[in-house]
Protein backbone atom coordinates (compact mmCIF):
# COMPACT_ATOMS: atom_id res chain seq x y z
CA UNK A 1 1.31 -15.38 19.80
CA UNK A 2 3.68 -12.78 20.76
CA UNK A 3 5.16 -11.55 24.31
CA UNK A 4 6.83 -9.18 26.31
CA UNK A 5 10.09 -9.64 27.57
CA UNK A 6 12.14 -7.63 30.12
CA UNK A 7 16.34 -7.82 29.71
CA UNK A 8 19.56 -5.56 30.02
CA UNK A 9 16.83 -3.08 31.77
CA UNK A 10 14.86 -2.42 28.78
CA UNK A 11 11.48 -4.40 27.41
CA UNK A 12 10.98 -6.05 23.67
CA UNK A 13 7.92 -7.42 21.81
CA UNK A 14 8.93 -10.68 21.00
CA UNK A 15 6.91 -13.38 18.75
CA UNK A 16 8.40 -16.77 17.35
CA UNK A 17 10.83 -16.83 14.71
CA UNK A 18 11.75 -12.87 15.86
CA UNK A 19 15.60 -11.59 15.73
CA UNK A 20 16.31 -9.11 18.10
CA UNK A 21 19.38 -7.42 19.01
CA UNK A 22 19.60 -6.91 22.98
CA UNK A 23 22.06 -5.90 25.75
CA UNK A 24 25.44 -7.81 25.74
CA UNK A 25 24.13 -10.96 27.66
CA UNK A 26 26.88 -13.99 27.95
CA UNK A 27 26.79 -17.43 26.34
CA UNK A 28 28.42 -18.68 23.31
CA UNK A 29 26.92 -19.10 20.04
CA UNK A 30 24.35 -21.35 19.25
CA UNK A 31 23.63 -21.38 22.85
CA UNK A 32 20.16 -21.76 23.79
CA UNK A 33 18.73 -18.81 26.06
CA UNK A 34 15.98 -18.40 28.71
CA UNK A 35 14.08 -15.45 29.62
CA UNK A 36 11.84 -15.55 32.87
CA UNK A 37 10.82 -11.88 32.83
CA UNK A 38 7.29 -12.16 30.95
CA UNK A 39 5.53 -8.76 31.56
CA UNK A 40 2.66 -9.57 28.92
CA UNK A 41 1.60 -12.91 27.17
CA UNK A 42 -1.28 -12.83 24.44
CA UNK A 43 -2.77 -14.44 21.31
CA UNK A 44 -5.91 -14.35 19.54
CA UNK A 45 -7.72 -15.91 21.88
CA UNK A 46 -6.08 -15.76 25.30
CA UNK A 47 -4.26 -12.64 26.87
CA UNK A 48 -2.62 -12.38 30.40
CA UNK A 49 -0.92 -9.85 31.90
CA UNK A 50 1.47 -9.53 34.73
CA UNK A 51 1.48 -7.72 38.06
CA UNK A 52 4.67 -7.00 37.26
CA UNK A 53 5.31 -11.04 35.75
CA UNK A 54 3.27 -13.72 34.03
CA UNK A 55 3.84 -16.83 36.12
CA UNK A 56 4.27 -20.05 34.39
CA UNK A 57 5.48 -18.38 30.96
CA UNK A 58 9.06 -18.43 29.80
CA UNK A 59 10.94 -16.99 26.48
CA UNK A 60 13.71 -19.25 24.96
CA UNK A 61 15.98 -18.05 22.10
CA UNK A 62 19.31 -18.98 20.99
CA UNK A 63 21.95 -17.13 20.20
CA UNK A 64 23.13 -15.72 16.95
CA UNK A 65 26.43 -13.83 17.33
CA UNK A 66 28.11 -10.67 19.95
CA UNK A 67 28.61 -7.67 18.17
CA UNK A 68 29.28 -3.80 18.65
CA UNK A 69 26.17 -1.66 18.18
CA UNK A 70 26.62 2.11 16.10
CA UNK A 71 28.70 4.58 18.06
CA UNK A 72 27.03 7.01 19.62
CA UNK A 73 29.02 10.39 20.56
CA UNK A 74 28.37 13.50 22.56
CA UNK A 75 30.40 16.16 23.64
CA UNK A 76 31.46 18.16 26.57
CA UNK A 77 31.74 21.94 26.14
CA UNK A 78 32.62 25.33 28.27
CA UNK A 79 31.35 28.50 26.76
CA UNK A 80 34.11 31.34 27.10
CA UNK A 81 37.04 28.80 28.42
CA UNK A 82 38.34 27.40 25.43
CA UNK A 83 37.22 23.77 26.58
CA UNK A 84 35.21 20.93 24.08
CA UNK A 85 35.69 17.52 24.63
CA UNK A 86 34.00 14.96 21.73
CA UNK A 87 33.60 11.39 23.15
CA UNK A 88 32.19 7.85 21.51
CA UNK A 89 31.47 4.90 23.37
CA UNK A 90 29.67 1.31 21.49
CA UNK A 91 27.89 -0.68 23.52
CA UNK A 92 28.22 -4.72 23.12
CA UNK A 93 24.83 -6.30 21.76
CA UNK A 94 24.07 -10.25 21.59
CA UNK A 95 21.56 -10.91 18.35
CA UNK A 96 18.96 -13.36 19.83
CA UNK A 97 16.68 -15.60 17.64
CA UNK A 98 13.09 -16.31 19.70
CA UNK A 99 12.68 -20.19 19.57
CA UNK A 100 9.89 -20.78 21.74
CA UNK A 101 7.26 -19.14 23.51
């Protein structure tokens, strides 16, 4: 049985027992986690789709640890002026263990 979960903005295809590394969301560790946003439940037998949510269908986790994701840099440059500008930014991430479907 897996699902489809919507958090932070962005969507992940979740099953049982799954670690997945999401937008910075708050809680301590250990702490056990809820996630209404079901776009898409299925199994081998049953499948339902929402229009945009699946009603009656929740996503629980708990939380693993906060962390910094890898850096990710760009930069800023004017042809002919003498002007470039490098910059870095690393987003926070929470590490999310799926409990129960």
């Amino acid at each position: 049985m897996f699902a489809i979960i919507k958090t932070g903005g962005k969507q992940y295809l979740v099953k049982k027992g799954d670690k997945v590394k999401i937008e910075k969301i708050e809680g301590e560790i250990g702490t056990q986690v809820e996630f209404p946003e079901v776009l898409f439940w299925g199994g081998d037998k049953e499948v339902k789709v929402g229009m945009p949510l699946v009603k009656d269908v929740k996503v629980e986790g708990k939380i693993l640890g906060q962390a910094k994701a890898k850096k990710v840099t760009g930069i800023k440059h004017k042809p002919k002026k003498r002007y470039k500008v490098k910059f870095g930014h690393r987003q926070m991430v929470t590490e999310v263990e799926i409990t129960k479907i």
